[in-house]
N, C-alpha and C. Protein backbone atom coordinates (compact mmCIF):
# COMPACT_ATOMS: atom_id res chain seq x y z
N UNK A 1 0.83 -1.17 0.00
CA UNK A 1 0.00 0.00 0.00
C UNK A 1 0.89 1.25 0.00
N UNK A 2 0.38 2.73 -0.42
CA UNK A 2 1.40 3.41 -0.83
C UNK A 2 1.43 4.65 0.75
N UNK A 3 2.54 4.77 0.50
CA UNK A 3 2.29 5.51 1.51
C UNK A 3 2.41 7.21 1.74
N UNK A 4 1.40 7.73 0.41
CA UNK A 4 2.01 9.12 -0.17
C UNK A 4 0.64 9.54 0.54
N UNK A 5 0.50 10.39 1.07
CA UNK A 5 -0.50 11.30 2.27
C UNK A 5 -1.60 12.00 1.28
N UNK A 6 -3.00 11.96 1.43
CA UNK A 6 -3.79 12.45 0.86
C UNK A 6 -3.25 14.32 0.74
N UNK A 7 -4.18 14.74 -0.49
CA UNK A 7 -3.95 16.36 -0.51
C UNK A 7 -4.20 16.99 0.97
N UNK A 8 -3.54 17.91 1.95
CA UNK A 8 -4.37 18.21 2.80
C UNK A 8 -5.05 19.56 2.54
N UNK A 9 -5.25 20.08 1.14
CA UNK A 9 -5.95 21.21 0.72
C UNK A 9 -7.72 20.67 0.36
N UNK A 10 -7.36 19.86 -0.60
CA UNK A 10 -9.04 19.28 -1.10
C UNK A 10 -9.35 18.13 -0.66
N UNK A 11 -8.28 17.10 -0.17
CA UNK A 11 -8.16 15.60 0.46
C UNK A 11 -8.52 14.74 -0.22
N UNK A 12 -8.17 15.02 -1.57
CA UNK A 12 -8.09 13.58 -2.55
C UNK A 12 -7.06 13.29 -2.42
N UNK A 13 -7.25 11.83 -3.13
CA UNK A 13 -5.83 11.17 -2.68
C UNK A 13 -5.11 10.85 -3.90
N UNK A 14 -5.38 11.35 -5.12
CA UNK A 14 -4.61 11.35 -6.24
C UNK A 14 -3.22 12.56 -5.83
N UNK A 15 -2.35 12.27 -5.50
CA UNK A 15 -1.08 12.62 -5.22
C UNK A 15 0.00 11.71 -5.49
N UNK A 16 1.16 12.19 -5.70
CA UNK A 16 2.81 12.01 -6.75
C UNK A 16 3.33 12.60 -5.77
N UNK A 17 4.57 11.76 -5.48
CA UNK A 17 5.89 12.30 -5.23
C UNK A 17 6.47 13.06 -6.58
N UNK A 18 6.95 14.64 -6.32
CA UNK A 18 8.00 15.20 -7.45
C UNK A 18 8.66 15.51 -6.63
N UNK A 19 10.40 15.36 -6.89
CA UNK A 19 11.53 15.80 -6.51
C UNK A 19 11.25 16.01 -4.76
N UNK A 20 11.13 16.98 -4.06
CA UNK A 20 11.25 17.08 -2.57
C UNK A 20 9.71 17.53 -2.15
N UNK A 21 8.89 17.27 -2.98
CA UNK A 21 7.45 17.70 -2.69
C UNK A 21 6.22 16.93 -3.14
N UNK A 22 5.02 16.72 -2.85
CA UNK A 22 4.00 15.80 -2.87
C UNK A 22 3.44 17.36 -3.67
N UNK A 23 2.78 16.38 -4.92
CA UNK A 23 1.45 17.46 -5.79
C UNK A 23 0.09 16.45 -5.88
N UNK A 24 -0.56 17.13 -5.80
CA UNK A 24 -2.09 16.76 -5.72
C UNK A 24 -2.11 17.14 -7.24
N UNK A 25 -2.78 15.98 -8.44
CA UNK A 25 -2.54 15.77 -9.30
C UNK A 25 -4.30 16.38 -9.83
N UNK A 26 -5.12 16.91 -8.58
CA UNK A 26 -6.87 16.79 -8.66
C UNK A 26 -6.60 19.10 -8.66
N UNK A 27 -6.16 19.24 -7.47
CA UNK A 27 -5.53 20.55 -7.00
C UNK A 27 -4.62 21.13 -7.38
N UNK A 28 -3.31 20.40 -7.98
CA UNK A 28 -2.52 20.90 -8.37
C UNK A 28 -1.52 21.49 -6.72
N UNK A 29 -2.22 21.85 -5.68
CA UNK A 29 -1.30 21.69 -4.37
C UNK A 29 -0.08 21.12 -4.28
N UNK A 30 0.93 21.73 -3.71
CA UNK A 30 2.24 21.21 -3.62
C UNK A 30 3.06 21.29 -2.72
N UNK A 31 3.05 20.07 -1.48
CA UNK A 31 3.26 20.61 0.05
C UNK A 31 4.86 20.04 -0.04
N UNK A 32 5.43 20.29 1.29
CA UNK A 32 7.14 19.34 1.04
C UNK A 32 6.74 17.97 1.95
N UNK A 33 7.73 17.32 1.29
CA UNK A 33 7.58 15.35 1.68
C UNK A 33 8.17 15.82 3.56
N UNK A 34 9.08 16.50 3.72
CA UNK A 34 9.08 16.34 5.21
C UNK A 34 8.52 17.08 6.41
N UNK A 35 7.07 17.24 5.72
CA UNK A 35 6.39 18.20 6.58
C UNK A 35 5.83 16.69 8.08
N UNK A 36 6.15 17.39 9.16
CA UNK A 36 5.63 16.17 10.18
C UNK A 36 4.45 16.16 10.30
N UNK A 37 4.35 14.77 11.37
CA UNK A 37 3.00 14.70 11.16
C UNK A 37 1.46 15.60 11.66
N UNK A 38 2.35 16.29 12.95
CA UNK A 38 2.03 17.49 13.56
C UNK A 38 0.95 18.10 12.59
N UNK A 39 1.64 18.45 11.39
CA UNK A 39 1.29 19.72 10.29
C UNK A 39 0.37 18.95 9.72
N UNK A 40 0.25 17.58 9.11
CA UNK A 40 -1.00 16.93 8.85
C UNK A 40 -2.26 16.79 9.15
N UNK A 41 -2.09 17.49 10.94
CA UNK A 41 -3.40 16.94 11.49
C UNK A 41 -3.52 18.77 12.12
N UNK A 42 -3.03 19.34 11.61
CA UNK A 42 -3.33 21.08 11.61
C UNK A 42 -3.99 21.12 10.34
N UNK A 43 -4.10 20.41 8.77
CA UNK A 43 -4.05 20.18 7.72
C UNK A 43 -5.70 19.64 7.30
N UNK A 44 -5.97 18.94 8.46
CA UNK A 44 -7.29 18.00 8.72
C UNK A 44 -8.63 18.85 8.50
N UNK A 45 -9.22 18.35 6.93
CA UNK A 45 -10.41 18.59 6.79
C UNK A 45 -11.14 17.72 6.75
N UNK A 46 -12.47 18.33 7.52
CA UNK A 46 -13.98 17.18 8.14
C UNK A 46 -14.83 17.97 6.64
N UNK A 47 -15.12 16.76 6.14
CA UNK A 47 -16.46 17.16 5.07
C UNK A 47 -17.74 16.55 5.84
N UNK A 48 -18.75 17.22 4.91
CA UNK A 48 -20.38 16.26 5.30
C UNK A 48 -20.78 15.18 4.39
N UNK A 49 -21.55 14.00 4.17
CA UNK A 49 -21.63 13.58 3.24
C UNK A 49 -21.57 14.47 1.60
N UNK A 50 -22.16 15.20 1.64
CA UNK A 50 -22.15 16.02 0.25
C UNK A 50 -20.73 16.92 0.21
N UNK A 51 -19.61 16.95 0.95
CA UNK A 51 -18.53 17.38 0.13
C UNK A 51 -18.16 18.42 1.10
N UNK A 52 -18.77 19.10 1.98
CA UNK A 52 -19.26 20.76 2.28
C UNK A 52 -18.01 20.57 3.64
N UNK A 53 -17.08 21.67 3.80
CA UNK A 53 -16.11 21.19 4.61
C UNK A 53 -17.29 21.89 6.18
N UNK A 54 -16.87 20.91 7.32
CA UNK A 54 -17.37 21.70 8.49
C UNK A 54 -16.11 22.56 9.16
N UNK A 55 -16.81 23.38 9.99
CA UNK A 55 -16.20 23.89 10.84
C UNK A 55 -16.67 23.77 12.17
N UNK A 56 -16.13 24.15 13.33
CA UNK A 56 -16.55 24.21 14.66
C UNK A 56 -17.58 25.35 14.82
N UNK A 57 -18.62 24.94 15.60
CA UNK A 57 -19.93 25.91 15.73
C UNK A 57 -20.85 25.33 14.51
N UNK A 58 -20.52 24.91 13.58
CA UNK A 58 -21.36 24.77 12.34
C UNK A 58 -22.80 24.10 12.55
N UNK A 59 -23.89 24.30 11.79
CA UNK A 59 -25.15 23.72 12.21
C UNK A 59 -25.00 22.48 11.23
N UNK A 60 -25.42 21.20 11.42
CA UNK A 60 -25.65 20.37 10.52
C UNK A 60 -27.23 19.62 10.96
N UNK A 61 -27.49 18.92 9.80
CA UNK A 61 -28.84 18.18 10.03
C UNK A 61 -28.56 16.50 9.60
N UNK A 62 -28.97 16.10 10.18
CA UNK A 62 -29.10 14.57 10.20
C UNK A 62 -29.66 13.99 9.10
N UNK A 63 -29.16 12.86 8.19
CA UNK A 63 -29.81 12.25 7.12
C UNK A 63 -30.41 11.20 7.22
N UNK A 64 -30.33 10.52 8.26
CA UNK A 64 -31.55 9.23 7.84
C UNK A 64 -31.25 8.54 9.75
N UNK A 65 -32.59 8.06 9.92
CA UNK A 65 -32.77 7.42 10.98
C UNK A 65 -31.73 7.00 12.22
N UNK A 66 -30.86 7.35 12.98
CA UNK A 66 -29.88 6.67 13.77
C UNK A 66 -30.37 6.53 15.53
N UNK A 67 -29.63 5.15 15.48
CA UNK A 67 -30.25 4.76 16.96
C UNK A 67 -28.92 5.32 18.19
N UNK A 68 -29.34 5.49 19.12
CA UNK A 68 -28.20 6.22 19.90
C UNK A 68 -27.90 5.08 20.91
N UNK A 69 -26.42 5.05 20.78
CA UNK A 69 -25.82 3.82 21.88
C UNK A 69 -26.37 4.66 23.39
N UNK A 70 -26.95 3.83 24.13
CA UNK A 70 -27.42 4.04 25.68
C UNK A 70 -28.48 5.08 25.70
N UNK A 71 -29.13 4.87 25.16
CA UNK A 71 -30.43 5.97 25.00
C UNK A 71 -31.54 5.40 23.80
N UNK A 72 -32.92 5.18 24.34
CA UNK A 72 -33.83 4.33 24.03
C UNK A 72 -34.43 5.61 23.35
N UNK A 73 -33.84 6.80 23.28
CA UNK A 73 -34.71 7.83 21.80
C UNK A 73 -33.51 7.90 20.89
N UNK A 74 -33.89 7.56 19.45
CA UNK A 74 -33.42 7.48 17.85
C UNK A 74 -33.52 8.78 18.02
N UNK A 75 -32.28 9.27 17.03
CA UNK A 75 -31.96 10.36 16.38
C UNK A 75 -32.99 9.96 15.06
N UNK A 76 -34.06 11.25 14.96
CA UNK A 76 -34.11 11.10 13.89
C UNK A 76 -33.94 11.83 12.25
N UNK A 77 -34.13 11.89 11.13
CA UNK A 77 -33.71 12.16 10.27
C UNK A 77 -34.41 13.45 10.39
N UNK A 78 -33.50 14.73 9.96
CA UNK A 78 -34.17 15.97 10.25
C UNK A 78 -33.65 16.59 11.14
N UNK A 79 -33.25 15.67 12.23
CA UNK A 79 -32.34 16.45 13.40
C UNK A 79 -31.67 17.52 13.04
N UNK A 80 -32.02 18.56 14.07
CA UNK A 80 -30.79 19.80 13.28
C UNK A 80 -29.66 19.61 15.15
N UNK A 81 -28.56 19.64 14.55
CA UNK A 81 -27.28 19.64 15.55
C UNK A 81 -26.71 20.85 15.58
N UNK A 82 -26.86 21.95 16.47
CA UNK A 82 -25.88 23.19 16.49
C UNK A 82 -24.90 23.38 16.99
N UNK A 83 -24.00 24.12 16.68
CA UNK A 83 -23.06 24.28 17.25
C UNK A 83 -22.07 23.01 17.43
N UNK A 84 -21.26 22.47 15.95
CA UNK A 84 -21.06 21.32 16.49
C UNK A 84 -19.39 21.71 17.07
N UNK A 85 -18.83 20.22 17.68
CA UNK A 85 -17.09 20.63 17.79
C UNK A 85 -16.40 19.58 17.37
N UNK A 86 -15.50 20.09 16.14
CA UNK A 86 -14.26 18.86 15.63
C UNK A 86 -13.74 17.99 16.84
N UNK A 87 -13.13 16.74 16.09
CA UNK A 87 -12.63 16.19 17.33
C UNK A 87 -11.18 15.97 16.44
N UNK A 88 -10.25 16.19 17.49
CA UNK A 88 -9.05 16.31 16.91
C UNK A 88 -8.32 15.31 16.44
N UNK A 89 -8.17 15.12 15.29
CA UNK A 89 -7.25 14.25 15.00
C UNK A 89 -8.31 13.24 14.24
N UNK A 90 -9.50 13.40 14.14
CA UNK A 90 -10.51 12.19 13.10
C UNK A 90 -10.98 13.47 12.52
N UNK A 91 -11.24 13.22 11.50
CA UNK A 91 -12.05 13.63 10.10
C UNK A 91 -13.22 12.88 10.14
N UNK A 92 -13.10 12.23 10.41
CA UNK A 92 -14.88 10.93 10.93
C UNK A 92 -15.96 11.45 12.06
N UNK A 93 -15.80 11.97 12.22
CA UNK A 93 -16.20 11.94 13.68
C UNK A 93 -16.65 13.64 14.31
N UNK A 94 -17.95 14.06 14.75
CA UNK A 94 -17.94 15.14 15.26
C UNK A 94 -18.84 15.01 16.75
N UNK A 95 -18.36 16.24 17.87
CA UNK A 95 -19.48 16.16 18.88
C UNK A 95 -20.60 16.84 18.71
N UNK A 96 -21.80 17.19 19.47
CA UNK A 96 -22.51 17.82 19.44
C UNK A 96 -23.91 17.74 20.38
N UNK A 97 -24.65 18.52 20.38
CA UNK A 97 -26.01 17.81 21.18
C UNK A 97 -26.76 18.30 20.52
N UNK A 98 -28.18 17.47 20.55
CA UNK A 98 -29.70 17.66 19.65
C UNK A 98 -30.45 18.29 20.92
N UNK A 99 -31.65 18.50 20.80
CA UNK A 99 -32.78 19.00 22.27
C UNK A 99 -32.55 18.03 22.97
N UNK A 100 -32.89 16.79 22.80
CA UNK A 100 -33.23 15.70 23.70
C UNK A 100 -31.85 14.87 23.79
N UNK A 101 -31.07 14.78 23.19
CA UNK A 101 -29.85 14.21 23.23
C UNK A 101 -28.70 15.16 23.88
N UNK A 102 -27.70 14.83 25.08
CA UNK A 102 -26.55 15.72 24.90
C UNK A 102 -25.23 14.63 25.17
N UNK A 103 -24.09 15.65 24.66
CA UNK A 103 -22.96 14.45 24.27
C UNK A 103 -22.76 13.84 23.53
N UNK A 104 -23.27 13.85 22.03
CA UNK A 104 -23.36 12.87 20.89
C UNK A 104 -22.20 13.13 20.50
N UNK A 105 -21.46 11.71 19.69
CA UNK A 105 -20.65 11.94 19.00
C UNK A 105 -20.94 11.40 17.13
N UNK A 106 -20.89 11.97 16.36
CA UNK A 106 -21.91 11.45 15.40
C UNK A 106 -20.82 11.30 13.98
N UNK A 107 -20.83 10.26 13.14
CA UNK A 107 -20.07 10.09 11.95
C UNK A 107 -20.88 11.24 10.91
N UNK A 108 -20.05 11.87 10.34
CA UNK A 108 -19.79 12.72 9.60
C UNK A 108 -20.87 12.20 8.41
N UNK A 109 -20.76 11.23 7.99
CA UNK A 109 -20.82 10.38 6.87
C UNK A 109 -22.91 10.15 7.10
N UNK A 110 -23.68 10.68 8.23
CA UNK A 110 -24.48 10.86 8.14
C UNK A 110 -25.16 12.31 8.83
N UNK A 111 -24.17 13.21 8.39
CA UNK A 111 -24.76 14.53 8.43
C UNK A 111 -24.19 15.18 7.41
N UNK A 112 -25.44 16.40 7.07
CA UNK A 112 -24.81 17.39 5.95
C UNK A 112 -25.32 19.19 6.53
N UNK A 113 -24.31 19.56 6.11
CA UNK A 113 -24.35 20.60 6.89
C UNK A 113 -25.86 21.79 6.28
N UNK A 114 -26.22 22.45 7.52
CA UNK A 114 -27.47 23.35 7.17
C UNK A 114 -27.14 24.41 6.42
């Protein structure tokens, strides 16, 4: 498996080693090969299912039915989540609380932002 680091501008992973620098072949971006890993995860963009990068505070809404570990009320589709907060170091993964829910931590991959 290769081990050349997704773009950390658009985060495709069509990227080339050239000479002392990684280019994103989608972006055209062109970072240096010995940037640590530190700078990678300063680098870290969270999308929503549809593409839309989040930020911290951001409102998102819920896409389809989810059951909540230790809590007998479903999130359901429609949920609006405010104010959410990155969690450092996953791109997967955000916190947040609904009315009736607090403390959620919710995959990305079923919210899109409002």
């Amino acid at each position: 498996m290769s081990e050349i680091p997704a773009c950390p501008l658009c985060a495709m992973e069509n990227t080339y080693p050239d000479g002392d620098n990684y280019v994103c072949a989608d972006c055209g971006h062109e970072w240096p090969m010995s940037a640590s890993a530190q700078d990678a995860h300063a680098g870290l963009v969270v999308r929503d299912v549809n593409g839309n990068v989040l930020h911290g505070g951001d409102t998102v809404v819920v896409i389809k039915d989810l059951k909540v570990k230790g809590s007998s009320i479903p999130l359901k589709q429609g949920t609006v989540i405010k104010g959410i907060r990155l969690v450092d170091g996953d791109d997967e993964h955000i916190e947040g609380n609904s009315d009736k829910i607090k403390g959620l931590v919710l995959k990305v991959c079923f919210l899109k932002k409002a």
